[in-house]
Structures are given as C-alpha cells and as structure tokens.
N, C-alpha and C. Protein backbone atom coordinates (compact mmCIF):
# COMPACT_ATOMS: atom_id res chain seq x y z
N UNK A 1 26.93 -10.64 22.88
CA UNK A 1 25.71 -9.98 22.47
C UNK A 1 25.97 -9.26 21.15
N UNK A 2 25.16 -9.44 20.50
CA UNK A 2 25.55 -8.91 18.95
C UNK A 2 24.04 -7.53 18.49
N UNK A 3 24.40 -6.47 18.33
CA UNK A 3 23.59 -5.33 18.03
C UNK A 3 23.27 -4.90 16.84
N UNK A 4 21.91 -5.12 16.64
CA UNK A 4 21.72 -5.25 14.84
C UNK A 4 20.95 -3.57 14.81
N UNK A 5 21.13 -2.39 14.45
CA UNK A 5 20.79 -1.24 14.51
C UNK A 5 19.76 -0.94 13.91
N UNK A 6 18.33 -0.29 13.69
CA UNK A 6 17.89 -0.33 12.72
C UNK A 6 17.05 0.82 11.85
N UNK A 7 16.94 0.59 11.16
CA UNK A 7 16.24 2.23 10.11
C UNK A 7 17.96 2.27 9.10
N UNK A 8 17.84 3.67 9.38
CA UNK A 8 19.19 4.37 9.00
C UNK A 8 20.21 4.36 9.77
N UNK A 9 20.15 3.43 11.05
CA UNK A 9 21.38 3.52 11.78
C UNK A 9 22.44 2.60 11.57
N UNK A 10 23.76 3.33 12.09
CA UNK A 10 25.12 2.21 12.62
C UNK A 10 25.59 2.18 13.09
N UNK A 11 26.07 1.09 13.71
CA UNK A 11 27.24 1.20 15.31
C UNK A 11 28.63 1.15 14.45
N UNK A 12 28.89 2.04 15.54
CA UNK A 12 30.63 2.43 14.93
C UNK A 12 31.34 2.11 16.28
N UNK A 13 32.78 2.04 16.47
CA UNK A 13 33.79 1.61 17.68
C UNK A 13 34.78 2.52 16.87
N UNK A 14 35.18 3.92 18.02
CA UNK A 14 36.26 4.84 17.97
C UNK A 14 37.96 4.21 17.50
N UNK A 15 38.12 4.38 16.58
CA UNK A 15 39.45 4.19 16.45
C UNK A 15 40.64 4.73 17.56
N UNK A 16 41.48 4.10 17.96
CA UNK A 16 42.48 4.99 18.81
C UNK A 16 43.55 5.97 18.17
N UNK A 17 43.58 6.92 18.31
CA UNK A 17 44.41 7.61 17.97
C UNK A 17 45.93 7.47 18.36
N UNK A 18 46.82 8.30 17.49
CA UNK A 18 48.34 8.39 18.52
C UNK A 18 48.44 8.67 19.81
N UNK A 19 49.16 8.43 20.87
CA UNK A 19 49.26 8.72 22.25
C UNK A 19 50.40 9.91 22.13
N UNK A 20 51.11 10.22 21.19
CA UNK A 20 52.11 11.06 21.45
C UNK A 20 52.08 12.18 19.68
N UNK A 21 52.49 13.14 20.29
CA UNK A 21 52.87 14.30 19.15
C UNK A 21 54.03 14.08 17.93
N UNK A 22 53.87 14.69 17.07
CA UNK A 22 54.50 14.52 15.92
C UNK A 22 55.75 14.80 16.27
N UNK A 23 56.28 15.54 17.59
CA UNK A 23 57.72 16.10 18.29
C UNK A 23 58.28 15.08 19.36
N UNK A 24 57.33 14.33 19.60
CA UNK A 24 57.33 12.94 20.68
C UNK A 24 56.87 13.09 22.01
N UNK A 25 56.08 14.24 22.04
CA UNK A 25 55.33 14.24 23.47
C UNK A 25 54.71 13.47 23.97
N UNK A 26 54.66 13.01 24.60
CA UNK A 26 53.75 12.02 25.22
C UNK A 26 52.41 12.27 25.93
N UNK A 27 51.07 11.96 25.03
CA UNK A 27 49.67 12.78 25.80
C UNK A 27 49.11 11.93 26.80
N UNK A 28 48.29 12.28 27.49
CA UNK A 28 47.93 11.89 28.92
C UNK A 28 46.36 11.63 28.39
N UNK A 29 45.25 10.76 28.85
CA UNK A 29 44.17 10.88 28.55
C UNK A 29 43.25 11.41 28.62
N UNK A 30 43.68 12.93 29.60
CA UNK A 30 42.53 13.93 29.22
C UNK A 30 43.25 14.82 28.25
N UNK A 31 44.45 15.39 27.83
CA UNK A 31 44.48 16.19 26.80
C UNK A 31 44.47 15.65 25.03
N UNK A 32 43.88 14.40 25.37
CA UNK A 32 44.06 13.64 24.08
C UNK A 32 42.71 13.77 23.48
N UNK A 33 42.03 14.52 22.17
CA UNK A 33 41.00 14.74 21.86
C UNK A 33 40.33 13.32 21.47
N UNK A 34 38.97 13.62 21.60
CA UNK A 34 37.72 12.60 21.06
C UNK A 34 38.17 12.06 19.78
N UNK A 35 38.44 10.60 19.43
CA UNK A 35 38.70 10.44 17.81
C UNK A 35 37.50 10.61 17.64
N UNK A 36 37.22 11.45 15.95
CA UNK A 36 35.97 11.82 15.35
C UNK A 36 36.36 10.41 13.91
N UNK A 37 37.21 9.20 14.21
CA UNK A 37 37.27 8.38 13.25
C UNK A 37 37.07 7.05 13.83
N UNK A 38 36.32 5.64 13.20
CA UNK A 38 35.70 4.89 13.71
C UNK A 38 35.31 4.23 12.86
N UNK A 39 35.02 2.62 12.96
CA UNK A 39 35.11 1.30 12.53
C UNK A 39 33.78 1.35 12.71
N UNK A 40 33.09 0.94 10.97
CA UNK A 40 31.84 0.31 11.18
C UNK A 40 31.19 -1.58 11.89
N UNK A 41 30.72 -1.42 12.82
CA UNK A 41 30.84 -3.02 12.96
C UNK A 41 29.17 -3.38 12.78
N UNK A 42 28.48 -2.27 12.21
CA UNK A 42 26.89 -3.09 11.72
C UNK A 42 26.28 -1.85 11.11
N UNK A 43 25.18 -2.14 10.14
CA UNK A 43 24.64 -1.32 9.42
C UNK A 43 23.29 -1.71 9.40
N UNK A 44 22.38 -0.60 9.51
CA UNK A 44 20.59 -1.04 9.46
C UNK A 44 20.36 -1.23 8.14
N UNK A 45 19.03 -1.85 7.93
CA UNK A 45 18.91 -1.88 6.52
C UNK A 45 18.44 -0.90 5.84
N UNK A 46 17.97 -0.16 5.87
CA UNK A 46 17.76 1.50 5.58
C UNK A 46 16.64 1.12 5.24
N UNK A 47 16.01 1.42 4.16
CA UNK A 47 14.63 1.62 3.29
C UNK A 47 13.99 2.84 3.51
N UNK A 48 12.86 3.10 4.13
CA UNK A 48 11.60 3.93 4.49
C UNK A 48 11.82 4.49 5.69
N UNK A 49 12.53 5.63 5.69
CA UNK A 49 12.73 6.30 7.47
C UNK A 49 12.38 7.86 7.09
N UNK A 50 11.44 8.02 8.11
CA UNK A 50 10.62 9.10 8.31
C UNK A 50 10.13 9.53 6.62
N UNK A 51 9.22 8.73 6.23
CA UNK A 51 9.04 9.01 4.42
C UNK A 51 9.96 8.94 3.41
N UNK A 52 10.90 8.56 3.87
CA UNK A 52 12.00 9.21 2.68
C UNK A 52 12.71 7.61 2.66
N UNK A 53 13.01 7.30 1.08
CA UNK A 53 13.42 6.24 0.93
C UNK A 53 14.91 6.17 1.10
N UNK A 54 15.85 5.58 2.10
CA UNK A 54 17.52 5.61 2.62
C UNK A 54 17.96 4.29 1.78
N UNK A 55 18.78 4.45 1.27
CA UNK A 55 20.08 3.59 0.92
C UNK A 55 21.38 3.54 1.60
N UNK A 56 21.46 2.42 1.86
CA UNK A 56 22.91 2.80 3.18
C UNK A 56 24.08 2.38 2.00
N UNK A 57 25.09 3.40 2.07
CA UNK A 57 26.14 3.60 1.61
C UNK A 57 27.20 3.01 2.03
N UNK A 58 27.14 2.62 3.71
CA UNK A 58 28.05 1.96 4.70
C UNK A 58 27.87 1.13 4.45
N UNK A 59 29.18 0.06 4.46
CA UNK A 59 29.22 -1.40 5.26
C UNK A 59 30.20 -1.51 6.26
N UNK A 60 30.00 -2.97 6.69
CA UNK A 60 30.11 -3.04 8.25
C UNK A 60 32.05 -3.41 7.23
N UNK A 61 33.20 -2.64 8.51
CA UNK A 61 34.55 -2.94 8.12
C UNK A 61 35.19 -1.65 7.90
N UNK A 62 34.09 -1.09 6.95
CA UNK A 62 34.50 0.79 6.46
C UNK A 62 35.17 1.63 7.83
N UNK A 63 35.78 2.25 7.21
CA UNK A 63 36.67 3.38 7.83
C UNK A 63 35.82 4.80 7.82
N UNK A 64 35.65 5.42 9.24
CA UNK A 64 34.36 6.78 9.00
C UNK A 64 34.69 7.21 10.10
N UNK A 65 34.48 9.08 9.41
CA UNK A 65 34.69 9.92 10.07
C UNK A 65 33.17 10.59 10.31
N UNK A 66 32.90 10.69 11.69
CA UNK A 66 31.38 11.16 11.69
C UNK A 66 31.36 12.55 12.46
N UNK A 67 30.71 12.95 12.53
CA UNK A 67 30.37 14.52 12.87
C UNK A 67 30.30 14.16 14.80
N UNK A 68 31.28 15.35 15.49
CA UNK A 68 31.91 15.52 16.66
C UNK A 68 30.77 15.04 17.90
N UNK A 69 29.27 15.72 17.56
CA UNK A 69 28.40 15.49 18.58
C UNK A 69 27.07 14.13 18.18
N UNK A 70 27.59 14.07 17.84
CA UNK A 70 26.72 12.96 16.83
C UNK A 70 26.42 11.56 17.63
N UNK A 71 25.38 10.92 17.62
CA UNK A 71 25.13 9.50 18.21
C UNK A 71 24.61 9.56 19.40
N UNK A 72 24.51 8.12 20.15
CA UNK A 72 24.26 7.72 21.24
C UNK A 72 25.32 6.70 21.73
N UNK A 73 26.03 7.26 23.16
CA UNK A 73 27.31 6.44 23.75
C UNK A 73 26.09 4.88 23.98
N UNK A 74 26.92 4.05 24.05
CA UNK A 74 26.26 2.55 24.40
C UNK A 74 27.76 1.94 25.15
N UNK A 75 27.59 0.90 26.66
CA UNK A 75 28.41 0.01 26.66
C UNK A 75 27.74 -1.55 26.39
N UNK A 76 28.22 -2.13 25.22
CA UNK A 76 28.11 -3.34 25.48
C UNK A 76 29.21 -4.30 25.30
N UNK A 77 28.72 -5.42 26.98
CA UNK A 77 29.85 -6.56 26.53
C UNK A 77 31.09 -5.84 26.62
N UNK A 78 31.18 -4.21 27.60
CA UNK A 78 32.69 -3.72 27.74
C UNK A 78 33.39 -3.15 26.84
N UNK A 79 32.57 -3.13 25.79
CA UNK A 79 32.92 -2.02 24.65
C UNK A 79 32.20 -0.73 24.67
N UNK A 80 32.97 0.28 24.45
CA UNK A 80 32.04 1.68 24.30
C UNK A 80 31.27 1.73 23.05
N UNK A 81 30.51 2.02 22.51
CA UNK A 81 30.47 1.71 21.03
C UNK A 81 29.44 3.10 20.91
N UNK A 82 28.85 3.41 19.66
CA UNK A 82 28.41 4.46 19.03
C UNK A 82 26.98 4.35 18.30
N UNK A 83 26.18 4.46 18.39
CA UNK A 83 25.26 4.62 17.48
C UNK A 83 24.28 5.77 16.73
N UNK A 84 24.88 5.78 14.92
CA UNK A 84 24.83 7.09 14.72
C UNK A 84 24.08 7.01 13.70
N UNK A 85 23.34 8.01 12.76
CA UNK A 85 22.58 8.23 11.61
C UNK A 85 23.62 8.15 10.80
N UNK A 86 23.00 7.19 9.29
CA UNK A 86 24.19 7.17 8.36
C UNK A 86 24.27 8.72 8.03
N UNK A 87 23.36 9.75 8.06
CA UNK A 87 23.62 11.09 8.26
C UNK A 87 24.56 11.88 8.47
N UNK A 88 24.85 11.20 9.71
CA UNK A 88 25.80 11.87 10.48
C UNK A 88 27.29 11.44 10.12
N UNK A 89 27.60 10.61 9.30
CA UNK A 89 28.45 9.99 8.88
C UNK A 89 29.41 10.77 7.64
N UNK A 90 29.94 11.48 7.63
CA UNK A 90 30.73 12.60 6.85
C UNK A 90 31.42 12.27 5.91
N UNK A 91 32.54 11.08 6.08
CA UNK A 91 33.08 10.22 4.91
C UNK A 91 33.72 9.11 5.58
N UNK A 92 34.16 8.41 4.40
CA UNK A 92 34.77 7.14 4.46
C UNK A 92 36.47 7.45 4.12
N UNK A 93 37.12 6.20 4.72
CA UNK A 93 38.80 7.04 5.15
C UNK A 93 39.15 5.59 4.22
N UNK A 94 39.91 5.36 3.32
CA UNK A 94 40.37 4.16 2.55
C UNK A 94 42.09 4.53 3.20
C-alpha cells in the first residue's frame, strides 16, 4: 500500500537510534528516548493550504528532525510511520 499525503503534509519513518551509551551501556526499550529524527518517504504537493500559498522544501529520501509532539502515529503494511506538517519539520540532517 503506498500513502500519497496531501496539502502540506509528509510521511516520515523514525530513524533508529543507538541501543547503547557513549560508555557502552546497554539501553532497554523503555529508557531509550523517542527519535525526534526521521526519513522522508513522501511529500504532498503543497500549493493553497488554508489561503496561504506552501512550497514544500522536502523531498522524499531527506534526513529530518521534526518537533517532539508533532503528527499523527499511522500503522501501515507493519510499519509505524508519521504524518506531519512540513511545519512541523525543524531541519534537514545532511
């Protein structure tokens, strides 16, 4: 199933973070925080949302860090995935 987002939106998929500390601890999956970094895998076409003319800055591949409470959880096809306002989208990680 393939999810085409639309207005100003994009689905993003959480990057995984390290499992262990910079000292070699090893974290468990509840003390391991929310990655706030994440893979674009689709972009709306922006134009005309709520009056205001959007240009999407994203493309689908980009590296992004988006703001902590941000989006709507989705499972599809067994993936968790994200869907967020290019808004909410804070920067791009090269």
């Amino acid at each position: 199933m393939t999810v085409k987002p639309l207005g100003d939106r994009v689905v993003i998929k959480d990057i995984e973070m390290e499992e262990t500390t910079k000292s070699g601890i090893l974290l468990t999956g509840t003390a391991k925080e929310k990655p706030q970094m994440a893979e674009v895998l689709a972009v709306g076409p922006g134009g005309n949302v709520d009056g205001k003319d959007i240009v999407m800055n994203i493309k689908v591949g980009d590296k992004v860090i988006y703001s902590k409470y941000a989006g709507t959880d989705v499972k599809i096809d067994g993936q968790e995935l994200k869907i967020v306002r290019q808004s909410d989208i804070l920067a791009t990680v090269e």
